[in-house]
C-alpha atoms as a PDB file:
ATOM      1  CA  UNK A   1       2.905  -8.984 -17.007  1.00  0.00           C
ATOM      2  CA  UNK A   2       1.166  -9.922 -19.961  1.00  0.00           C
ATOM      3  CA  UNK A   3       0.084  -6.973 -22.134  1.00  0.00           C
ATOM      4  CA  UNK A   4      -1.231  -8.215 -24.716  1.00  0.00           C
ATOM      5  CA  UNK A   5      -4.072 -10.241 -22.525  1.00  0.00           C
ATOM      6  CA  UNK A   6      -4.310  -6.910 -20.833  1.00  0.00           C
ATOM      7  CA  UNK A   7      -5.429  -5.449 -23.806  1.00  0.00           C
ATOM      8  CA  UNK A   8      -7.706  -7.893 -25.118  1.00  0.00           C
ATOM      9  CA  UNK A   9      -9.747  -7.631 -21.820  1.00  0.00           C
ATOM     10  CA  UNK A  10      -9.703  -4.076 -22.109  1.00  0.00           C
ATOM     11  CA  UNK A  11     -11.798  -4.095 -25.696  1.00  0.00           C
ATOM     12  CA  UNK A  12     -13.985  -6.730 -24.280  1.00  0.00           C
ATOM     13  CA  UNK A  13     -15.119  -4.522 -21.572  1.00  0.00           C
ATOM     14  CA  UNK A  14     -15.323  -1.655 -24.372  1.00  0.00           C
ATOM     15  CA  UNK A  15     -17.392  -3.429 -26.341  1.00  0.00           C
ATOM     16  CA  UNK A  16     -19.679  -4.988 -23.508  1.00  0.00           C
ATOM     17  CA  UNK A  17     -20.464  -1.517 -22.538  1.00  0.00           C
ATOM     18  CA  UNK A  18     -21.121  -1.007 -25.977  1.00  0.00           C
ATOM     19  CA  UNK A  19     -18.375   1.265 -27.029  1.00  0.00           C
ATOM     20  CA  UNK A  20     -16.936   1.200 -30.566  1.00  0.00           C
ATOM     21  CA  UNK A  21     -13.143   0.132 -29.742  1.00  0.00           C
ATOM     22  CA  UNK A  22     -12.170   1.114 -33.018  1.00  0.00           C
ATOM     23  CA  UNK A  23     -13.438   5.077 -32.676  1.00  0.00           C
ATOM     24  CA  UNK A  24     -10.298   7.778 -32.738  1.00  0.00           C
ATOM     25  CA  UNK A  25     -10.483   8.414 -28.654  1.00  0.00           C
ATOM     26  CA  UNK A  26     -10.772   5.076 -27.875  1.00  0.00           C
ATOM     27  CA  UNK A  27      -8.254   3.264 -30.220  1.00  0.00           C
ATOM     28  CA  UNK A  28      -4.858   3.548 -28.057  1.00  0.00           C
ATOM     29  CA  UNK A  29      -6.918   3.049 -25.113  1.00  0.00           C
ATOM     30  CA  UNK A  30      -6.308  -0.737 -24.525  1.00  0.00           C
ATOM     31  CA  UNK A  31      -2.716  -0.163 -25.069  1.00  0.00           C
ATOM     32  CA  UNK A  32      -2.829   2.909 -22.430  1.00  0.00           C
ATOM     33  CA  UNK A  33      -4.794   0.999 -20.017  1.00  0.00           C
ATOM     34  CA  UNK A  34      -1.812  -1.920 -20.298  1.00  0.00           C
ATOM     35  CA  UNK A  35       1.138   0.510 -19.497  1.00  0.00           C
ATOM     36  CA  UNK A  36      -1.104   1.489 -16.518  1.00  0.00           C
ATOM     37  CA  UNK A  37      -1.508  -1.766 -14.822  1.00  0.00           C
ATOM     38  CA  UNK A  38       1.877  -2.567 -15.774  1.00  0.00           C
ATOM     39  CA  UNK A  39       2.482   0.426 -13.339  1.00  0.00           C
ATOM     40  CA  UNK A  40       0.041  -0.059 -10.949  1.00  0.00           C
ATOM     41  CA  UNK A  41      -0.009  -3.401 -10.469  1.00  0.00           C
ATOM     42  CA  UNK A  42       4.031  -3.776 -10.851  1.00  0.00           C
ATOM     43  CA  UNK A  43       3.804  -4.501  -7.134  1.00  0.00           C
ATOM     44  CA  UNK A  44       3.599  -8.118  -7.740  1.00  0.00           C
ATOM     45  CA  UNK A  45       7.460  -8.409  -9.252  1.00  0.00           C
ATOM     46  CA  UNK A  46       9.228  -6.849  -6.510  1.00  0.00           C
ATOM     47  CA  UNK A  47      10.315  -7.831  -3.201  1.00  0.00           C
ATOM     48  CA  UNK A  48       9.923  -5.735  -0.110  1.00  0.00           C
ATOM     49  CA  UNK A  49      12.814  -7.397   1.403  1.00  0.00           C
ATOM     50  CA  UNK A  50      15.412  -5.762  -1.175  1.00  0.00           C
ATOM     51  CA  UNK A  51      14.666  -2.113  -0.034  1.00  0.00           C
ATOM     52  CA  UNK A  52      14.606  -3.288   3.668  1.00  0.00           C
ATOM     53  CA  UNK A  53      17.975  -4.808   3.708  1.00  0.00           C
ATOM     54  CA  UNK A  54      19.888  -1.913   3.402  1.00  0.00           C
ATOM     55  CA  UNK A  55      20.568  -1.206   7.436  1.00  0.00           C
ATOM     56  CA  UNK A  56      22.437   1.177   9.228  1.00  0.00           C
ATOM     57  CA  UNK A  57      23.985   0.080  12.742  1.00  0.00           C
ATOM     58  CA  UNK A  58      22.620   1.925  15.763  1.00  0.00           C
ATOM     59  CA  UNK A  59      23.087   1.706  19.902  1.00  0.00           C
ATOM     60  CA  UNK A  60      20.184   1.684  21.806  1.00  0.00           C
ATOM     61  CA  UNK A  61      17.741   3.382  19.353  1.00  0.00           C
ATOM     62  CA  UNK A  62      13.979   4.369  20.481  1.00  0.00           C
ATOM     63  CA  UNK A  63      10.892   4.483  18.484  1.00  0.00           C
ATOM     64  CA  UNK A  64      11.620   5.075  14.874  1.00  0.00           C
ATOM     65  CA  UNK A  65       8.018   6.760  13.279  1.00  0.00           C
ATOM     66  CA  UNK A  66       7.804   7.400   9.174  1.00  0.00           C
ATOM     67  CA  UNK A  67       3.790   9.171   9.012  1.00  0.00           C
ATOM     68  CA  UNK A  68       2.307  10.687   6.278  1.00  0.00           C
ATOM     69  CA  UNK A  69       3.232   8.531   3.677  1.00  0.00           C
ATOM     70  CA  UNK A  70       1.280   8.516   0.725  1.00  0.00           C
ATOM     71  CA  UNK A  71      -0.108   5.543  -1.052  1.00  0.00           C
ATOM     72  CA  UNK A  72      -2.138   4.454  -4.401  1.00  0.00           C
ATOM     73  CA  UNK A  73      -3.401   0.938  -4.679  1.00  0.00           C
ATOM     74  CA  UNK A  74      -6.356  -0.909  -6.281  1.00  0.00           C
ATOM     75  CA  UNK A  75      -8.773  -3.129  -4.723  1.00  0.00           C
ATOM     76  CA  UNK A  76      -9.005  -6.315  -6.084  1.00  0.00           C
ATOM     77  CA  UNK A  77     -12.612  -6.626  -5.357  1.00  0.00           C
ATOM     78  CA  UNK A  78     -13.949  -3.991  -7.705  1.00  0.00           C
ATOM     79  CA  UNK A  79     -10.687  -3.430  -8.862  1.00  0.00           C
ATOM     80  CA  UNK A  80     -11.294   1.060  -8.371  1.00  0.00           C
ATOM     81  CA  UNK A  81      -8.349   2.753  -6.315  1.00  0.00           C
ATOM     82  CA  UNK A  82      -8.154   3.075  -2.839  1.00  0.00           C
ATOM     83  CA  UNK A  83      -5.389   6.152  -1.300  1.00  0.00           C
ATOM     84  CA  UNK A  84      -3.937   7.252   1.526  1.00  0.00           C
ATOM     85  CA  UNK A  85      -1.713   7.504   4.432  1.00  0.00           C
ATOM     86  CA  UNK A  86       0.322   4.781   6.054  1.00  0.00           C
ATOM     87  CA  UNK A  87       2.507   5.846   9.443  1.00  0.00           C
ATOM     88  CA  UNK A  88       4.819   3.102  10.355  1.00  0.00           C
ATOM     89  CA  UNK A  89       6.751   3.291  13.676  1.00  0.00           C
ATOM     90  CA  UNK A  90       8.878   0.415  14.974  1.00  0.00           C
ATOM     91  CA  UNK A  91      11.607  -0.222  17.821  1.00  0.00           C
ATOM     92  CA  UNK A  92      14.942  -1.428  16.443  1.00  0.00           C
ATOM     93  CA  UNK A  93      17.343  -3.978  17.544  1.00  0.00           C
ATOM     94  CA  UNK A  94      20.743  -3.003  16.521  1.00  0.00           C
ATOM     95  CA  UNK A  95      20.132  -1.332  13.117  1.00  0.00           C
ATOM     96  CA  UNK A  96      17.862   0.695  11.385  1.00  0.00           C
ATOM     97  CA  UNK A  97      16.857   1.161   7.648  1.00  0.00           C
ATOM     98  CA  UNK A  98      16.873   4.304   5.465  1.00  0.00           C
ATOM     99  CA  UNK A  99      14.096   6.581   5.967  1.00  0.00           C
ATOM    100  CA  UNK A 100      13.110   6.458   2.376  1.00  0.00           C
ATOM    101  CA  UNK A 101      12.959   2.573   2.245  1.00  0.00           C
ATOM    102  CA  UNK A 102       9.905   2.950   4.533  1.00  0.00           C
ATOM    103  CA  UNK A 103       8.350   4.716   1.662  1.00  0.00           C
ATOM    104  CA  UNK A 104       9.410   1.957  -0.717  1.00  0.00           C
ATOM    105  CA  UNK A 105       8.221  -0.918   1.306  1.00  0.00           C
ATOM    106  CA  UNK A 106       4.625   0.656   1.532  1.00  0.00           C
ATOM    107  CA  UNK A 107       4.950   1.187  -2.830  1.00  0.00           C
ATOM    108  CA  UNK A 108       5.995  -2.422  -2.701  1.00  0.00           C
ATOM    109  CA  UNK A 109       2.534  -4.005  -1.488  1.00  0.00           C
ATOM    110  CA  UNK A 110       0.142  -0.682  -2.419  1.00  0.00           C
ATOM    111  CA  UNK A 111       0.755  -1.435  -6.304  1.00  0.00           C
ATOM    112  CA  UNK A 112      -0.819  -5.020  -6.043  1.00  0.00           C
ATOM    113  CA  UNK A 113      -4.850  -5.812  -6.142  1.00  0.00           C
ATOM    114  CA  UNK A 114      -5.359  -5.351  -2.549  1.00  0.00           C
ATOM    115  CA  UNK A 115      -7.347  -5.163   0.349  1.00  0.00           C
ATOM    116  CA  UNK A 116      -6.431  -2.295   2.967  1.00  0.00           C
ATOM    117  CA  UNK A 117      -6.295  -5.099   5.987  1.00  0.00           C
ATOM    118  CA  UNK A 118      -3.983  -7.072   4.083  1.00  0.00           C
ATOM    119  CA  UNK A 119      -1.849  -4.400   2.781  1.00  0.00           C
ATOM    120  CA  UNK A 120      -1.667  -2.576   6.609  1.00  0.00           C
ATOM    121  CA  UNK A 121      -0.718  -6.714   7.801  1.00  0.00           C
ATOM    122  CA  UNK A 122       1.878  -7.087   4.822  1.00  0.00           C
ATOM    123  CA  UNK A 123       3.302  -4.053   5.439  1.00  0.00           C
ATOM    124  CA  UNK A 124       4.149  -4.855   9.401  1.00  0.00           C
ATOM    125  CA  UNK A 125       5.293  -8.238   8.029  1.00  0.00           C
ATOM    126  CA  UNK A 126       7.905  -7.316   6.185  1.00  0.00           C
ATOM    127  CA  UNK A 127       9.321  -5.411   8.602  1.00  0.00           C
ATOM    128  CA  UNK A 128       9.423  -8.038  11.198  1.00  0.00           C
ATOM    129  CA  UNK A 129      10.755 -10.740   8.876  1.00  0.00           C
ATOM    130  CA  UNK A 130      13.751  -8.456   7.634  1.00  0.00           C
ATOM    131  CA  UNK A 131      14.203  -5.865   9.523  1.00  0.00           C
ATOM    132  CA  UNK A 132      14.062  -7.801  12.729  1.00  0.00           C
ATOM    133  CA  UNK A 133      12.882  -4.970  14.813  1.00  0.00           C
ATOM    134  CA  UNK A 134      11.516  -5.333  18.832  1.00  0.00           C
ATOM    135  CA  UNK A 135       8.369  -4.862  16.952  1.00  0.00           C
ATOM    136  CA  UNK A 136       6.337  -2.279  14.595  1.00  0.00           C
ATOM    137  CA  UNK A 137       2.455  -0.850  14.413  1.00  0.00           C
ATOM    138  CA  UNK A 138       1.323   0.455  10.916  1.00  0.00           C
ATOM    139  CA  UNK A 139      -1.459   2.242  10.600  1.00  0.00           C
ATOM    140  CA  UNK A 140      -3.439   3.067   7.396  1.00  0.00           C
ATOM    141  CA  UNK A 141      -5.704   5.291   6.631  1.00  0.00           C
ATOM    142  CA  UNK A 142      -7.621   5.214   3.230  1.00  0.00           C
ATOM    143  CA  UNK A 143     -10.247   6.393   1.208  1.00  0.00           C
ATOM    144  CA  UNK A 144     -11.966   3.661  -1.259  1.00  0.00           C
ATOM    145  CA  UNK A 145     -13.389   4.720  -4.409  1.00  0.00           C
ATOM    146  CA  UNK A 146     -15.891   1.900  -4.570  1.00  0.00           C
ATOM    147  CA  UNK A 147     -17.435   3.779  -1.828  1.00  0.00           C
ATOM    148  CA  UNK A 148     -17.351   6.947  -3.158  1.00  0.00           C
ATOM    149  CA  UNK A 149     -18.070   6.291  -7.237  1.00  0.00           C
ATOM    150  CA  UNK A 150     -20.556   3.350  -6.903  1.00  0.00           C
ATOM    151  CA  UNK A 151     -22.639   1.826  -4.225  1.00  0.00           C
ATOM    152  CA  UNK A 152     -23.227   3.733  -1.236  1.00  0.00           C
ATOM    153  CA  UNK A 153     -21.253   6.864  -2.773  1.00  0.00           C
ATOM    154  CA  UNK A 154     -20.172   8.500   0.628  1.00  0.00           C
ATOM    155  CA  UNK A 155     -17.238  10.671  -0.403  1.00  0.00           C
ATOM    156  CA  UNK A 156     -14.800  11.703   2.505  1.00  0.00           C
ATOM    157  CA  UNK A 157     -15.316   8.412   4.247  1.00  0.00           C
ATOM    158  CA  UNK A 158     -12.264   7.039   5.451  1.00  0.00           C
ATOM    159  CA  UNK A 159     -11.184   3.470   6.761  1.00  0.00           C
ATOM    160  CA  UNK A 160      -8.463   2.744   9.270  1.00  0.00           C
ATOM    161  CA  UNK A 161      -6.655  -0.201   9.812  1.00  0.00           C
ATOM    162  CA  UNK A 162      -4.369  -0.622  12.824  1.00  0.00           C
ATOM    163  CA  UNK A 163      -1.634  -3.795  13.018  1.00  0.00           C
ATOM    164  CA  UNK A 164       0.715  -4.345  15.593  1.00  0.00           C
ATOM    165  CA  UNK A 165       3.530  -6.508  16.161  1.00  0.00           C
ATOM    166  CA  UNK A 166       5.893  -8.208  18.495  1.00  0.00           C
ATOM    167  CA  UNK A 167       6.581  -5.095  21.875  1.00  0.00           C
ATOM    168  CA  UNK A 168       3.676  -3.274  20.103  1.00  0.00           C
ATOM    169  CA  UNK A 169       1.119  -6.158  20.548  1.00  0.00           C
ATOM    170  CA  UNK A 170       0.025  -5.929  24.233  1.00  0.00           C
ATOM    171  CA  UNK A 171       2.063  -2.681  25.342  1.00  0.00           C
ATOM    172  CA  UNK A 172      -0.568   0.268  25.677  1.00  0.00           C
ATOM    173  CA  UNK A 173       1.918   2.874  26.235  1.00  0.00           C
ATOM    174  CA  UNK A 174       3.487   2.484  23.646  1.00  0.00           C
ATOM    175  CA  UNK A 175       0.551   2.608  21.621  1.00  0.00           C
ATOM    176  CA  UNK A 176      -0.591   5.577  22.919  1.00  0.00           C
ATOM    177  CA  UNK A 177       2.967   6.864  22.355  1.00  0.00           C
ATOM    178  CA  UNK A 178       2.552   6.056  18.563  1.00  0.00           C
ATOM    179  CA  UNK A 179      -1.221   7.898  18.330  1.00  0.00           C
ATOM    180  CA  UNK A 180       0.601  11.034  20.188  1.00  0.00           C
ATOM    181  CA  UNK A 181       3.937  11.039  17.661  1.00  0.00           C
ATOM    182  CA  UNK A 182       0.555  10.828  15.185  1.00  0.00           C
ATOM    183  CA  UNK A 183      -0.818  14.339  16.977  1.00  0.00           C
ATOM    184  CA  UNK A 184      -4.210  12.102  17.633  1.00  0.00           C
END
């Protein structure tokens, strides 16, 4: 990530808003504002595939559900924050992956400019492509502060995004298994 640009664009928006960049509260700010996106946006160097590799053998394992999990992210068209929940359940072949890497995988595409339909579809992804499972439906739930700050300002509103994949795709049981584990 390149800081320095970072801050440069940073007292360009100061000063097109007509700010002083140089007055005492604002003179770390482009230098704050870099360590932030270096955060935020530090999605973009890692690899969701490292924390889903680490698998644990099971026999004949059932629906495997990991709801509730919080989320941050950024969307890249206005580039405000967007949070949430994600729930992720998904049926495993032969092995599962450590409850916590769940977590990790959803940190992994949330801290990247992103769209909530993209993010719910990446998310599903990456489980299919290295976890291997019979399939998985994610489900995210998120408030967007473009909608809430600016334009239409309706605060509370919430978007939901549904993705399903491979035994999940066409198999309404199991569906409506996944919305009851949910308490929906």
């Amino acid at each position: 990530m390149d800081q320095e640009k970072i801050k440069e664009g940073v007292k360009l928006i100061l000063e097109g808003i007509g700010e002083d960049v140089g007055r005492e509260g604002l003179a770390d700010t482009p230098a704050r504002i870099a360590r932030m996106y270096e955060e935020l946006a530090g999605g973009m160097q890692m690899d969701a595939g490292e924390h889903l590799g680490k698998r644990f053998h099971v026999e004949g394992s059932d629906m495997v559900m990991e709801k509730d999990i919080t989320f941050y992210s950024m969307c890249e068209h206005h580039m405000l924050p967007f949070y949430g929940k994600a729930h992720i359940a998904y049926v495993p072949t032969d092995s599962v992956v450590g409850l916590s890497k769940i977590a990790r995988t959803v940190e992994v595409f949330a801290r990247r400019l992103q769209l909530q339909e993209r993010l719910t579809a990446q998310i599903a992804d990456a489980f299919m492509e290295n976890l291997a499972p019979k399939g998985v439906m994610v489900m995210i739930e998120a408030e967007h502060m473009c909608m809430t700050m600016r334009g239409i300002k309706k605060p509370g509103s919430r978007t939901v995004t549904v993705v399903t994949r491979g035994v999940f795709d066409d198999n309404r049981d199991l569906q409506d298994r996944f919305y009851r584990m949910l308490g929906r």
